[in-house]
N, C-alpha and C. Protein backbone atom coordinates (compact mmCIF):
# COMPACT_ATOMS: atom_id res chain seq x y z
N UNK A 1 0.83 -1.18 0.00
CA UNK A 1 0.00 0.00 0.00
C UNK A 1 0.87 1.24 0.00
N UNK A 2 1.76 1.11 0.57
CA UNK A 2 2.75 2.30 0.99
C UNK A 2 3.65 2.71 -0.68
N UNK A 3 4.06 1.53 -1.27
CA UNK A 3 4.31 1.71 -2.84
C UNK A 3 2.86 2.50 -4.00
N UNK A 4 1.75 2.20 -3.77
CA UNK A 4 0.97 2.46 -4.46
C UNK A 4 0.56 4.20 -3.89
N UNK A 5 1.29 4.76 -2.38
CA UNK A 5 0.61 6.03 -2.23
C UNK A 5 1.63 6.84 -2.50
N UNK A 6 3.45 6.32 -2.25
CA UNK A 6 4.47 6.94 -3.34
C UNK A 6 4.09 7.05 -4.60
N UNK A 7 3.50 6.13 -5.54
CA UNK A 7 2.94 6.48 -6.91
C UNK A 7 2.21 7.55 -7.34
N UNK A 8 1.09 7.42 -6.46
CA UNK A 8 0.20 8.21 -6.57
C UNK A 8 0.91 9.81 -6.20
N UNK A 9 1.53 9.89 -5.04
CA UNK A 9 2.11 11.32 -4.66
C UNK A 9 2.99 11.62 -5.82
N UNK A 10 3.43 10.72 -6.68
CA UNK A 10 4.61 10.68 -7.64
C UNK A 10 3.96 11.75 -8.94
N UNK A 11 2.55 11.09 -9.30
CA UNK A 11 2.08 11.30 -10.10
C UNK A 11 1.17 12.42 -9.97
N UNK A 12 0.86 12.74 -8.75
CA UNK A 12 0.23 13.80 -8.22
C UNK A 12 1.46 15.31 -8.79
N UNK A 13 2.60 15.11 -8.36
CA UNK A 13 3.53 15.77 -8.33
C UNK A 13 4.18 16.00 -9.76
N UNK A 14 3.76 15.17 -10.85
CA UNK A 14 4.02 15.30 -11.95
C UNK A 14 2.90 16.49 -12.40
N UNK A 15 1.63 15.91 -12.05
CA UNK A 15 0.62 16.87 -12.62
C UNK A 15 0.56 18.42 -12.54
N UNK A 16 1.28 18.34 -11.19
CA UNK A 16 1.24 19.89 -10.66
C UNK A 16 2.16 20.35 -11.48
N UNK A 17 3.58 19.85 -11.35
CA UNK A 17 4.71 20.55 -12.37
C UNK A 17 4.35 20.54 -13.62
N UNK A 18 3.20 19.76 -14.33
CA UNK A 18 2.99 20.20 -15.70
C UNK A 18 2.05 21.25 -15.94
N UNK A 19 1.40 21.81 -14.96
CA UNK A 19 0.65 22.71 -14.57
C UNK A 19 1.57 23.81 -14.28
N UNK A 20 2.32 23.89 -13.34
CA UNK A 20 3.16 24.95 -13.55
C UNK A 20 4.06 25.49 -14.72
N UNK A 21 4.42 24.39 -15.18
CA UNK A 21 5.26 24.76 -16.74
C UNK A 21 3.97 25.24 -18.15
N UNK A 22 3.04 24.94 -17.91
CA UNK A 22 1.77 25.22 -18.57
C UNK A 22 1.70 26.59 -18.64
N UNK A 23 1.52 27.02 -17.34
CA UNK A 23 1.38 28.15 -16.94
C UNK A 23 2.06 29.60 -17.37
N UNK A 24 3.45 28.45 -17.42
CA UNK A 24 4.37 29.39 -17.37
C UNK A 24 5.06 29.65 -18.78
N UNK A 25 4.49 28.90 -19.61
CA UNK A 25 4.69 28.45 -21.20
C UNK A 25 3.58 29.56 -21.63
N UNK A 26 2.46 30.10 -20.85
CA UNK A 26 1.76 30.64 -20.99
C UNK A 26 2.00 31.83 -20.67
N UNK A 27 2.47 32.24 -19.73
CA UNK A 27 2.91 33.56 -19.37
C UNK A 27 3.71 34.26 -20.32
N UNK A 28 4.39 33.13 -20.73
CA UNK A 28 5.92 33.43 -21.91
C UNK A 28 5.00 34.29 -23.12
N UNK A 29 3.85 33.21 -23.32
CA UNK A 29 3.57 33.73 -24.72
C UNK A 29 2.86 34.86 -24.53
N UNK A 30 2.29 35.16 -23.26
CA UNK A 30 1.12 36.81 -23.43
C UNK A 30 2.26 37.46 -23.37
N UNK A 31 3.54 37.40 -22.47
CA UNK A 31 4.15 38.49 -22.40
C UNK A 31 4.83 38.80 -23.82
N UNK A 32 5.36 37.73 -24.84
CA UNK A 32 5.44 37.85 -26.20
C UNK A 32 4.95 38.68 -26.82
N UNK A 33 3.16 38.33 -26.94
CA UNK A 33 2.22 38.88 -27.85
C UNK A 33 2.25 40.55 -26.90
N UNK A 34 1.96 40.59 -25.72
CA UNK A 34 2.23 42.26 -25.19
C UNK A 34 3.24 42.91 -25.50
N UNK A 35 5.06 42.32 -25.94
CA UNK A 35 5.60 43.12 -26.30
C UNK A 35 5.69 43.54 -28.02
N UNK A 36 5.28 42.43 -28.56
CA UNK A 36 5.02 42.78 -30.19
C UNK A 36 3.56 43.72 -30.80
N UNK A 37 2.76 43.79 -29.87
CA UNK A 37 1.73 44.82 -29.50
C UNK A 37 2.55 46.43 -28.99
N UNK A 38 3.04 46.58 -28.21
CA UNK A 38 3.72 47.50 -27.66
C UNK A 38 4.84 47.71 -28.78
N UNK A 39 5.42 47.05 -29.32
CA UNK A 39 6.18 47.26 -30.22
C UNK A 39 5.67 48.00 -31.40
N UNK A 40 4.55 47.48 -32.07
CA UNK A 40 4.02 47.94 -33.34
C UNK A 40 3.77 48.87 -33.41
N UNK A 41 2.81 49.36 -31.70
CA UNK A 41 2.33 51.01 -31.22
C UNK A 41 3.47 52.08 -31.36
N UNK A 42 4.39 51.64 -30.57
CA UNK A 42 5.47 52.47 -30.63
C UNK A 42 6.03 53.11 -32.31
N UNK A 43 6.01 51.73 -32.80
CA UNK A 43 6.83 52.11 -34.68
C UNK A 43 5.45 53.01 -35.81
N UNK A 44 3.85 52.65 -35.07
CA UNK A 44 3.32 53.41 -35.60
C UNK A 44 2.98 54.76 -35.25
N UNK A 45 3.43 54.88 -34.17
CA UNK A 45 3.78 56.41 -33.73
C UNK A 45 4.84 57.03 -34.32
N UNK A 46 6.13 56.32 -34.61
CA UNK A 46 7.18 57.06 -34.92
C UNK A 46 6.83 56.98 -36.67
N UNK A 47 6.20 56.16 -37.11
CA UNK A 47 6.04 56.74 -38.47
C UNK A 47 5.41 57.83 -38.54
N UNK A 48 3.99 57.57 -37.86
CA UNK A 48 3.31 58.98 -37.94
C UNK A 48 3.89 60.29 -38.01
N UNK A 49 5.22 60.25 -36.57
CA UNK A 49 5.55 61.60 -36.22
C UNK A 49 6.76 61.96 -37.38
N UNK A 50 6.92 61.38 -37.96
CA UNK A 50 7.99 61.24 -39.03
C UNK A 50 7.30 61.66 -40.28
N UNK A 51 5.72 61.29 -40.88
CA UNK A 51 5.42 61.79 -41.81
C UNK A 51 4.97 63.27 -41.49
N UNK A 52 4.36 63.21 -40.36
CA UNK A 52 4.03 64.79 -39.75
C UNK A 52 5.65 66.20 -39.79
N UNK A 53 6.48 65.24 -39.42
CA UNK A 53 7.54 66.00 -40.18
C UNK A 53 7.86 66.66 -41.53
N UNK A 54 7.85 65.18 -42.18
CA UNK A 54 7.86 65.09 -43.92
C UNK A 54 7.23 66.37 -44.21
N UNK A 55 6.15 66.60 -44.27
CA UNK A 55 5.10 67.36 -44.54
C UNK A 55 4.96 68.75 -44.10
N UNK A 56 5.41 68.29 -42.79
CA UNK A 56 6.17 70.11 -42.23
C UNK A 56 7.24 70.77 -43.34
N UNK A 57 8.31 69.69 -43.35
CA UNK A 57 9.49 70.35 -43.94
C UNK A 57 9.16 70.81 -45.32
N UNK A 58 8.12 69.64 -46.10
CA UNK A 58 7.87 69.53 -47.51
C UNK A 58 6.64 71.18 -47.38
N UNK A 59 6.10 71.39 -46.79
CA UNK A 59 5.33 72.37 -47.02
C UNK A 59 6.36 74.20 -46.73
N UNK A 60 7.37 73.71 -45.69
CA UNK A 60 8.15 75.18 -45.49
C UNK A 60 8.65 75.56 -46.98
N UNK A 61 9.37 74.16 -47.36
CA UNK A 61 10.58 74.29 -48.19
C UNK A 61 9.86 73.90 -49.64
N UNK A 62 8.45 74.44 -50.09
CA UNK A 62 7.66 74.13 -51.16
C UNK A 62 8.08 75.21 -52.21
N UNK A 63 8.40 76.21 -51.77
CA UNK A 63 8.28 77.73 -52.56
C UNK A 63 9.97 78.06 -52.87
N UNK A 64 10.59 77.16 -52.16
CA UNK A 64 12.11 77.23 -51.80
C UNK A 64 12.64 77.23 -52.85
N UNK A 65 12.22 76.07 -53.89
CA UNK A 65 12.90 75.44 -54.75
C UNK A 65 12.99 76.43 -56.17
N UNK A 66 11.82 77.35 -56.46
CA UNK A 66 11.87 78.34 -57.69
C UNK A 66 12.70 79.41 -57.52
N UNK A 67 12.65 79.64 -55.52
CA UNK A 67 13.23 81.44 -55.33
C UNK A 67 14.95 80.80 -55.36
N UNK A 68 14.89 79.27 -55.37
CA UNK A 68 16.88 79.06 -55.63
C UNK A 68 17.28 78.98 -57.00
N UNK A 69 16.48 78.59 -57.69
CA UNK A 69 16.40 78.30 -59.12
C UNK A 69 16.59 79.85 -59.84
N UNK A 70 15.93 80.82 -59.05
CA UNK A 70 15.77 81.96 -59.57
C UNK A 70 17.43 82.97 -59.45
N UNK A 71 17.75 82.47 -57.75
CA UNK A 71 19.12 82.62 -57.29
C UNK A 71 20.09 82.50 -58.29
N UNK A 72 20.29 81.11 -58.37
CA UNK A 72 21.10 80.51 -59.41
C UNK A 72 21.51 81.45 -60.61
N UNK A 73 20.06 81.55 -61.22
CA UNK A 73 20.52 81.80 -62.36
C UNK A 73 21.02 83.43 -62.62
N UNK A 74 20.52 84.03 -61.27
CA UNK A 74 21.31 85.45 -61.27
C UNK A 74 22.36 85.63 -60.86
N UNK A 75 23.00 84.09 -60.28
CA UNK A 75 24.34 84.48 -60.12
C UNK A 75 25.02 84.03 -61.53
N UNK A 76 24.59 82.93 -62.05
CA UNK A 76 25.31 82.85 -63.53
C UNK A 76 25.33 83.59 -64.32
N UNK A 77 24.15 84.61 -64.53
CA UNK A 77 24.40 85.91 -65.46
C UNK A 77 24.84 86.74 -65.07
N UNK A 78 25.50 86.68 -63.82
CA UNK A 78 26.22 87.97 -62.95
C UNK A 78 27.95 87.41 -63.51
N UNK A 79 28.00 86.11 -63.16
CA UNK A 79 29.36 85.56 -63.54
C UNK A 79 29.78 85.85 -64.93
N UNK A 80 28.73 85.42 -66.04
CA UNK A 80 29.06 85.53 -67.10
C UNK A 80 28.89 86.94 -67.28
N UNK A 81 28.34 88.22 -66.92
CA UNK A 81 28.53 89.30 -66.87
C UNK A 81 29.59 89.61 -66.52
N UNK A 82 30.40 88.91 -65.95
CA UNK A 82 32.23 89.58 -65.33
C UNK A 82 33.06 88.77 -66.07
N UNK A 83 32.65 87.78 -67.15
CA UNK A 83 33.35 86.82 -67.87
C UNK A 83 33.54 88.03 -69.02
N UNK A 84 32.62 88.40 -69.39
CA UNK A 84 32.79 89.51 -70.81
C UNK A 84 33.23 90.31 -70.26
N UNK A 85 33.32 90.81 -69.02
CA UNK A 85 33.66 92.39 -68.93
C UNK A 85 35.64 92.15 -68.93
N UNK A 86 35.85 91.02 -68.41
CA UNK A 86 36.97 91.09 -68.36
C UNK A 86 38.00 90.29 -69.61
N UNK A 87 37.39 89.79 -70.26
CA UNK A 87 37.45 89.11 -71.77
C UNK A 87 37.44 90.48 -72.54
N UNK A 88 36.41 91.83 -72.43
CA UNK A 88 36.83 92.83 -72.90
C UNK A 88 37.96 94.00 -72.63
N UNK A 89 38.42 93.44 -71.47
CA UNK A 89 39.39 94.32 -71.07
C UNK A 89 40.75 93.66 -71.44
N UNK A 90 40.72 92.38 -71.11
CA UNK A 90 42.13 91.68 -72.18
C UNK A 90 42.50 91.07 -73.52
N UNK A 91 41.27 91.33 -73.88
CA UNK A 91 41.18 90.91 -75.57
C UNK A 91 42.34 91.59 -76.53
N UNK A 92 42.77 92.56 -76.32
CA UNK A 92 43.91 93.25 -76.92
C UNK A 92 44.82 92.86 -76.90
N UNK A 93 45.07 92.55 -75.22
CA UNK A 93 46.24 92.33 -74.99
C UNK A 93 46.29 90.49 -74.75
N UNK A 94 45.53 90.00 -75.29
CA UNK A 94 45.42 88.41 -75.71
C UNK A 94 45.85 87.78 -76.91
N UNK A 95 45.31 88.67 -77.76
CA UNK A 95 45.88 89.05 -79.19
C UNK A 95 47.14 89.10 -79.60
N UNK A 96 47.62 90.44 -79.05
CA UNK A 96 48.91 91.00 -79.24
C UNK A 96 50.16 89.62 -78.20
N UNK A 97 49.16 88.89 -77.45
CA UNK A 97 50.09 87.77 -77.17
C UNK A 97 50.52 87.21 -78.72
N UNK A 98 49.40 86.58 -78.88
CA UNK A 98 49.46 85.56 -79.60
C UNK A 98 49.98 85.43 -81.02
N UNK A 99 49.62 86.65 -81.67
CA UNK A 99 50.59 87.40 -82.62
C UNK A 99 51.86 87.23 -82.68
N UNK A 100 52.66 87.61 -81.42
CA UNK A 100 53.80 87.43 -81.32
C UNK A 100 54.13 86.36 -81.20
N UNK A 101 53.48 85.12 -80.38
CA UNK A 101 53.96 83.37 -80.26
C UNK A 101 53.85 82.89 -82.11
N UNK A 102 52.86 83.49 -82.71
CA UNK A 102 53.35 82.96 -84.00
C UNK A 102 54.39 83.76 -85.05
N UNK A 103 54.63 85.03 -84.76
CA UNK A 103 55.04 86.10 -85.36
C UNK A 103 57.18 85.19 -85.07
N UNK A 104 57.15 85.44 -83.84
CA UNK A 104 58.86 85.47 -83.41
C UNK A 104 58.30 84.28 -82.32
N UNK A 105 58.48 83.05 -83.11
CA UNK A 105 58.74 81.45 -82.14
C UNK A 105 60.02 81.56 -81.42
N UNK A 106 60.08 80.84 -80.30
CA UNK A 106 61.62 80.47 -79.51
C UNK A 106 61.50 78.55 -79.08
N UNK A 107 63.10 79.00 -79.56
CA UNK A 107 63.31 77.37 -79.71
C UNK A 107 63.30 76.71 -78.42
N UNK A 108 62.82 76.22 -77.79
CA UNK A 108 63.43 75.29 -76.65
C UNK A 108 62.82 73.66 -76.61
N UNK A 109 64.01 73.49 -75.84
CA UNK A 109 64.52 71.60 -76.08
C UNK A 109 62.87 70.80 -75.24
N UNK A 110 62.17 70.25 -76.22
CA UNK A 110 61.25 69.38 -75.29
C UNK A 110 61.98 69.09 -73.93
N UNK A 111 61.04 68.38 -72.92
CA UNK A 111 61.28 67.86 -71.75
C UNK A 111 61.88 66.49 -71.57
N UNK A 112 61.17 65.94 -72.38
CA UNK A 112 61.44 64.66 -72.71
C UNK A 112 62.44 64.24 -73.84
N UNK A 113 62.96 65.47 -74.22
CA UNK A 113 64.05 65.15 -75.34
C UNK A 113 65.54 64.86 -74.61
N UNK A 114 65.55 65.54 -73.50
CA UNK A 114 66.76 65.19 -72.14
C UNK A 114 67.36 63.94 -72.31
């Protein structure tokens, strides 16, 4: 009799520990599913606050893009305005170079002729 109430306490004691690991197999998984819940909340907040950005910046910087375009191109006709002015002031004396490099050549030894 005394073998058959070790059994029984044996098996008693199995049941409970599969009950506790049950339990606790269970706990595992809500706390799982609560942090992939908590997780998703969080990343759909930060998208949100991220397109709420987008949209900030995209609406400041909407008008931005013609008044630089417009920039631009008054500084290139300002540049090329100081390209002629000073193309007209050495044109003479660009000339009167070059005249002379074909007019009176000077001999000297290539570099590579050494």
């Amino acid at each position: 009799m005394s073998q058959q109430n070790g059994i029984a306490t044996l098996l008693k004691a199995e049941k409970e520990a599969h009950e506790i690991v049950s339990k606790a197999r269970k706990y595992r998984q809500d706390k799982l599913k609560q942090a992939k819940s908590d997780a998703a909340k969080e990343i759909e907040a930060y998208k949100a606050q991220k397109d709420k950005d987008l949209k900030e910046f995209e609406s400041k910087n909407a008008g931005g893009v013609g008044k630089l375009e417009e920039e631009a191109s008054a500084q290139v006709q300002g540049d090329l305005k100081e390209i002629e002015d000073v193309v007209a002031k050495k044109q003479q004396d660009i000339v009167r170079l070059l005249v002379e490099a074909v007019i009176k050549p000077t001999a000297e030894m290539h570099v590579n002729a050494a």
